[in-house]
N, C-alpha and C. Protein backbone atom coordinates (compact mmCIF):
# COMPACT_ATOMS: atom_id res chain seq x y z
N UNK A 1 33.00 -18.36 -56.25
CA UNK A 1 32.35 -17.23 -56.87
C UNK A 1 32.20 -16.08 -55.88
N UNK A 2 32.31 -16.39 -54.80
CA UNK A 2 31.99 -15.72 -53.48
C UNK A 2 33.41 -14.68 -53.17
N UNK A 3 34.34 -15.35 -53.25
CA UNK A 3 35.77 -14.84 -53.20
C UNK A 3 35.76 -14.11 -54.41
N UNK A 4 35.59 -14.07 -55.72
CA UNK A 4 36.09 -13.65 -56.59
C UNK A 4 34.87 -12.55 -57.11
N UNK A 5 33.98 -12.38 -55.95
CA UNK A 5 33.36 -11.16 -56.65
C UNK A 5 32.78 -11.44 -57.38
N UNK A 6 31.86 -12.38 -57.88
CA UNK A 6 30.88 -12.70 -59.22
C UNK A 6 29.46 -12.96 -58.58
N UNK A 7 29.15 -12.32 -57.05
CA UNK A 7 27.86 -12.80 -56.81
C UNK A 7 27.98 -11.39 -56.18
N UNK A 8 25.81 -10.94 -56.66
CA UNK A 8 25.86 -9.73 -56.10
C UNK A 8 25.48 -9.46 -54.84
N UNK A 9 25.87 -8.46 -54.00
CA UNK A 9 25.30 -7.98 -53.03
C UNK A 9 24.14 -8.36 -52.31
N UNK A 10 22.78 -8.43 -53.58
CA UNK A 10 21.82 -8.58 -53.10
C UNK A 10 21.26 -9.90 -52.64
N UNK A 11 22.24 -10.95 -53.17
CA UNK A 11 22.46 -12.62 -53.33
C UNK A 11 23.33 -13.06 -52.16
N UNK A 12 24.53 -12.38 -51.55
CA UNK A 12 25.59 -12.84 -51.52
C UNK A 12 24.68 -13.37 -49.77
N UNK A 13 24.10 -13.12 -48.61
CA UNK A 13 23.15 -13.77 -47.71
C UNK A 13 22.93 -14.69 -48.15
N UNK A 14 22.05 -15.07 -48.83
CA UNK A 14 21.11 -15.92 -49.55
C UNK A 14 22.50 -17.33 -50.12
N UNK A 15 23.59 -16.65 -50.71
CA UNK A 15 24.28 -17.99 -51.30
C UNK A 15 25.07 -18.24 -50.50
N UNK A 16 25.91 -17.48 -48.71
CA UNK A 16 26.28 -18.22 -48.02
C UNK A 16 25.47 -18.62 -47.22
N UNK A 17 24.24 -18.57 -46.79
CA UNK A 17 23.26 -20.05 -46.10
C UNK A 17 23.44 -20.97 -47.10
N UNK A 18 23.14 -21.22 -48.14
CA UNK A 18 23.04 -22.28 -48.39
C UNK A 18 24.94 -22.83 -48.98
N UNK A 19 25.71 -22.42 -48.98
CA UNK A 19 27.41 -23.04 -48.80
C UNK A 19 26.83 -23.73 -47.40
N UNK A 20 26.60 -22.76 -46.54
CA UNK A 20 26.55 -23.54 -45.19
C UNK A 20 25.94 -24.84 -44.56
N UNK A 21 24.81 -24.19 -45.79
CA UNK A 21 24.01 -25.53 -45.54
C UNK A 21 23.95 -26.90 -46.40
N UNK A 22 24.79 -26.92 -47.49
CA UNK A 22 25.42 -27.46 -47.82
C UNK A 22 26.58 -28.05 -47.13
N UNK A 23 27.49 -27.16 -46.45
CA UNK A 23 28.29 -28.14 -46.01
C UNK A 23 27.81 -29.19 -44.71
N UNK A 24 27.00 -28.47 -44.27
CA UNK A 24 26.16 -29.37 -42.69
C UNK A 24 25.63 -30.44 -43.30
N UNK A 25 25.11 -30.21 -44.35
CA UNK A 25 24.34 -31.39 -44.76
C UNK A 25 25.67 -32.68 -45.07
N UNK A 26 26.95 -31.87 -45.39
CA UNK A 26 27.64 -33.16 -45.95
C UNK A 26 27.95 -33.68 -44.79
N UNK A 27 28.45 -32.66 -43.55
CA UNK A 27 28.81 -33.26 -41.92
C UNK A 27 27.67 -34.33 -41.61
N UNK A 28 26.80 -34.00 -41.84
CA UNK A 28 25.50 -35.57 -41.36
C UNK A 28 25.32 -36.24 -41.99
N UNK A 29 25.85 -36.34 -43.12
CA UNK A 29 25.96 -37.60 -44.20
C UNK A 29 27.27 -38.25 -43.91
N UNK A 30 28.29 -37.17 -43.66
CA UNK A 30 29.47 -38.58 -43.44
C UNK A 30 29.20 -38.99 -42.34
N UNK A 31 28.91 -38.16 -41.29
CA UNK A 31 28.25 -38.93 -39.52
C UNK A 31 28.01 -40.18 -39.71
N UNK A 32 26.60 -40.06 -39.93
CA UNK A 32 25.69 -41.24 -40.42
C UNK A 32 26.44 -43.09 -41.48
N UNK A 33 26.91 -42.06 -42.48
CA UNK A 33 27.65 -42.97 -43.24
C UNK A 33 28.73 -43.45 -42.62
N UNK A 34 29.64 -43.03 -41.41
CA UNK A 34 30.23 -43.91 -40.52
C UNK A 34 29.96 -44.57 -39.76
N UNK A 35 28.66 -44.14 -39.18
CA UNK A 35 27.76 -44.90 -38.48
C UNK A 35 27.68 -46.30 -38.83
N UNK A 36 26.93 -46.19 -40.32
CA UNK A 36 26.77 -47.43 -40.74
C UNK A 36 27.86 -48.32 -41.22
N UNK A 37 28.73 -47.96 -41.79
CA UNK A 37 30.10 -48.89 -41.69
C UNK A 37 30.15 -49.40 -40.71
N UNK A 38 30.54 -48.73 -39.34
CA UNK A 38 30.76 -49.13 -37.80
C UNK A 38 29.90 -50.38 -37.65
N UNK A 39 28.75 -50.22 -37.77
CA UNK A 39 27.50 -51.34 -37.37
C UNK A 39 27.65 -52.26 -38.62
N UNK A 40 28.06 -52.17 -39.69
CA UNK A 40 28.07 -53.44 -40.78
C UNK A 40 29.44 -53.89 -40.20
N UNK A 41 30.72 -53.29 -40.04
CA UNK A 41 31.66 -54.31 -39.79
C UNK A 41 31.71 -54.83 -38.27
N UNK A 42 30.87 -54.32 -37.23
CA UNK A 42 30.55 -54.85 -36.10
C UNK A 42 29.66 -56.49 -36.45
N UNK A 43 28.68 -56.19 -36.89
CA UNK A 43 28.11 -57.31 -37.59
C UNK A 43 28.37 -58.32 -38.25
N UNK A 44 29.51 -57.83 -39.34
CA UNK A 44 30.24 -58.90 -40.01
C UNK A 44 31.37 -59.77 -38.89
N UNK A 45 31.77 -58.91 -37.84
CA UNK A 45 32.84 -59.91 -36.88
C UNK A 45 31.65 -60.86 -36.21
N UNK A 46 30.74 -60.22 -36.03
CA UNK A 46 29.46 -61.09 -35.24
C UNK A 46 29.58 -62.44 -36.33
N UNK A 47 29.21 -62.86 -37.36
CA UNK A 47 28.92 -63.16 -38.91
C UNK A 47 29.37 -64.45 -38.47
N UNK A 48 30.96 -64.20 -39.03
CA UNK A 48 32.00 -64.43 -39.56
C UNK A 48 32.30 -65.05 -37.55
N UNK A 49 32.29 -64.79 -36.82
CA UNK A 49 32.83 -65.48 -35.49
C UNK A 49 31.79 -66.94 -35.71
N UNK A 50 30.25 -66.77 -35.99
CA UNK A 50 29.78 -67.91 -36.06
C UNK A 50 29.30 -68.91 -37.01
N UNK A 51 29.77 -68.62 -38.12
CA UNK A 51 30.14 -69.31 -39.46
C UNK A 51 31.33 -70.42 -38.72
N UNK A 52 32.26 -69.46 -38.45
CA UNK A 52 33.85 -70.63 -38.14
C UNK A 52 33.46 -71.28 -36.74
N UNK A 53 32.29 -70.99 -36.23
CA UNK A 53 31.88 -72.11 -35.08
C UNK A 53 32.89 -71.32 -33.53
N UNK A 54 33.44 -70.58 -33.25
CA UNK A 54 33.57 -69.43 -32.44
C UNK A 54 32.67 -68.90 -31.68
N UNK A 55 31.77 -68.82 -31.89
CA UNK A 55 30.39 -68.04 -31.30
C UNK A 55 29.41 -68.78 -31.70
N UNK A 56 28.62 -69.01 -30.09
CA UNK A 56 27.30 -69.34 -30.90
C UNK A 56 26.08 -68.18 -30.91
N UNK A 57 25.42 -68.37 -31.51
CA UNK A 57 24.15 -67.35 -32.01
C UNK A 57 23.50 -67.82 -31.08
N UNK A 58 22.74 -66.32 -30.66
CA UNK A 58 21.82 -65.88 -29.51
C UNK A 58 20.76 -65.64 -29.80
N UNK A 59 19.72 -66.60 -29.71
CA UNK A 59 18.29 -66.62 -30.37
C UNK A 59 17.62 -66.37 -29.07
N UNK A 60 16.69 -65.45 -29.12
CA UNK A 60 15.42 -65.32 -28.01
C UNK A 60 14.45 -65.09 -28.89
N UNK A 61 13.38 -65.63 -28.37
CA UNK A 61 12.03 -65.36 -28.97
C UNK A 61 10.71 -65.18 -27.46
N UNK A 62 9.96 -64.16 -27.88
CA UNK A 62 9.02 -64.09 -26.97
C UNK A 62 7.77 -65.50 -26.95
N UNK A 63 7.48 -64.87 -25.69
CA UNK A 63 6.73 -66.47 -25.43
C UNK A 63 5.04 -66.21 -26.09
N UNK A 64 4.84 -67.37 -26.51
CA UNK A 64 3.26 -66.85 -27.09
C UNK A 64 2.50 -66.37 -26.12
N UNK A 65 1.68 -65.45 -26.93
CA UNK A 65 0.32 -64.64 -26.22
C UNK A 65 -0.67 -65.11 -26.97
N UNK A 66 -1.88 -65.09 -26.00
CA UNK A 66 -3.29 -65.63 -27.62
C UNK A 66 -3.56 -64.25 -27.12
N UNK A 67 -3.98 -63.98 -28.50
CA UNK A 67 -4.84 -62.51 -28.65
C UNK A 67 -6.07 -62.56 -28.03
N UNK A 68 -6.33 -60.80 -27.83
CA UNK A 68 -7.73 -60.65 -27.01
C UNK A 68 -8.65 -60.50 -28.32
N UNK A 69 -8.07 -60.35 -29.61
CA UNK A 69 -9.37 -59.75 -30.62
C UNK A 69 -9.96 -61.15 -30.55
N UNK A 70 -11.25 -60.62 -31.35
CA UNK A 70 -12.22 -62.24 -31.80
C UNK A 70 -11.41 -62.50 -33.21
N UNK A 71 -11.90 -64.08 -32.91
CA UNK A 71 -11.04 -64.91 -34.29
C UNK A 71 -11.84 -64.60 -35.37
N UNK A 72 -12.12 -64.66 -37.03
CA UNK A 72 -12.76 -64.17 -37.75
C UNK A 72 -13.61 -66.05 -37.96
């Protein structure tokens, strides 16, 4: 609409921030959304290595603390 002359003058600021910001917004959505692919199929080789007995799973757990509050 921008190219073809159908937005006025007094608009035309106003409707390229937001094209712009529109398109930024889609740049950090696909970012992100590759992000998370990356880390689910990182995960799934994690998975899938110790299902077929390949890897074993790395369990840590912290060591108990007794709390300082009073017990009820």
């Amino acid at each position: 609409m921008v190219d073809a002359g159908k937005v006025g003058p007094e608009s035309l600021a106003s409707v390229e921030r937001l094209i712009f910001n529109n398109r930024l917004d889609a740049v950090v959505t696909a970012f992100l959304a590759i992000l998370v692919i990356v880390i689910l199929a990182d995960s799934a080789r994690d998975w899938i290595g110790i299902l077929r007995g390949r890897k074993q799973p790395a369990l840590h757990e912290a060591q108990y603390v007794v709390s300082a509050l009073p017990a009820e």
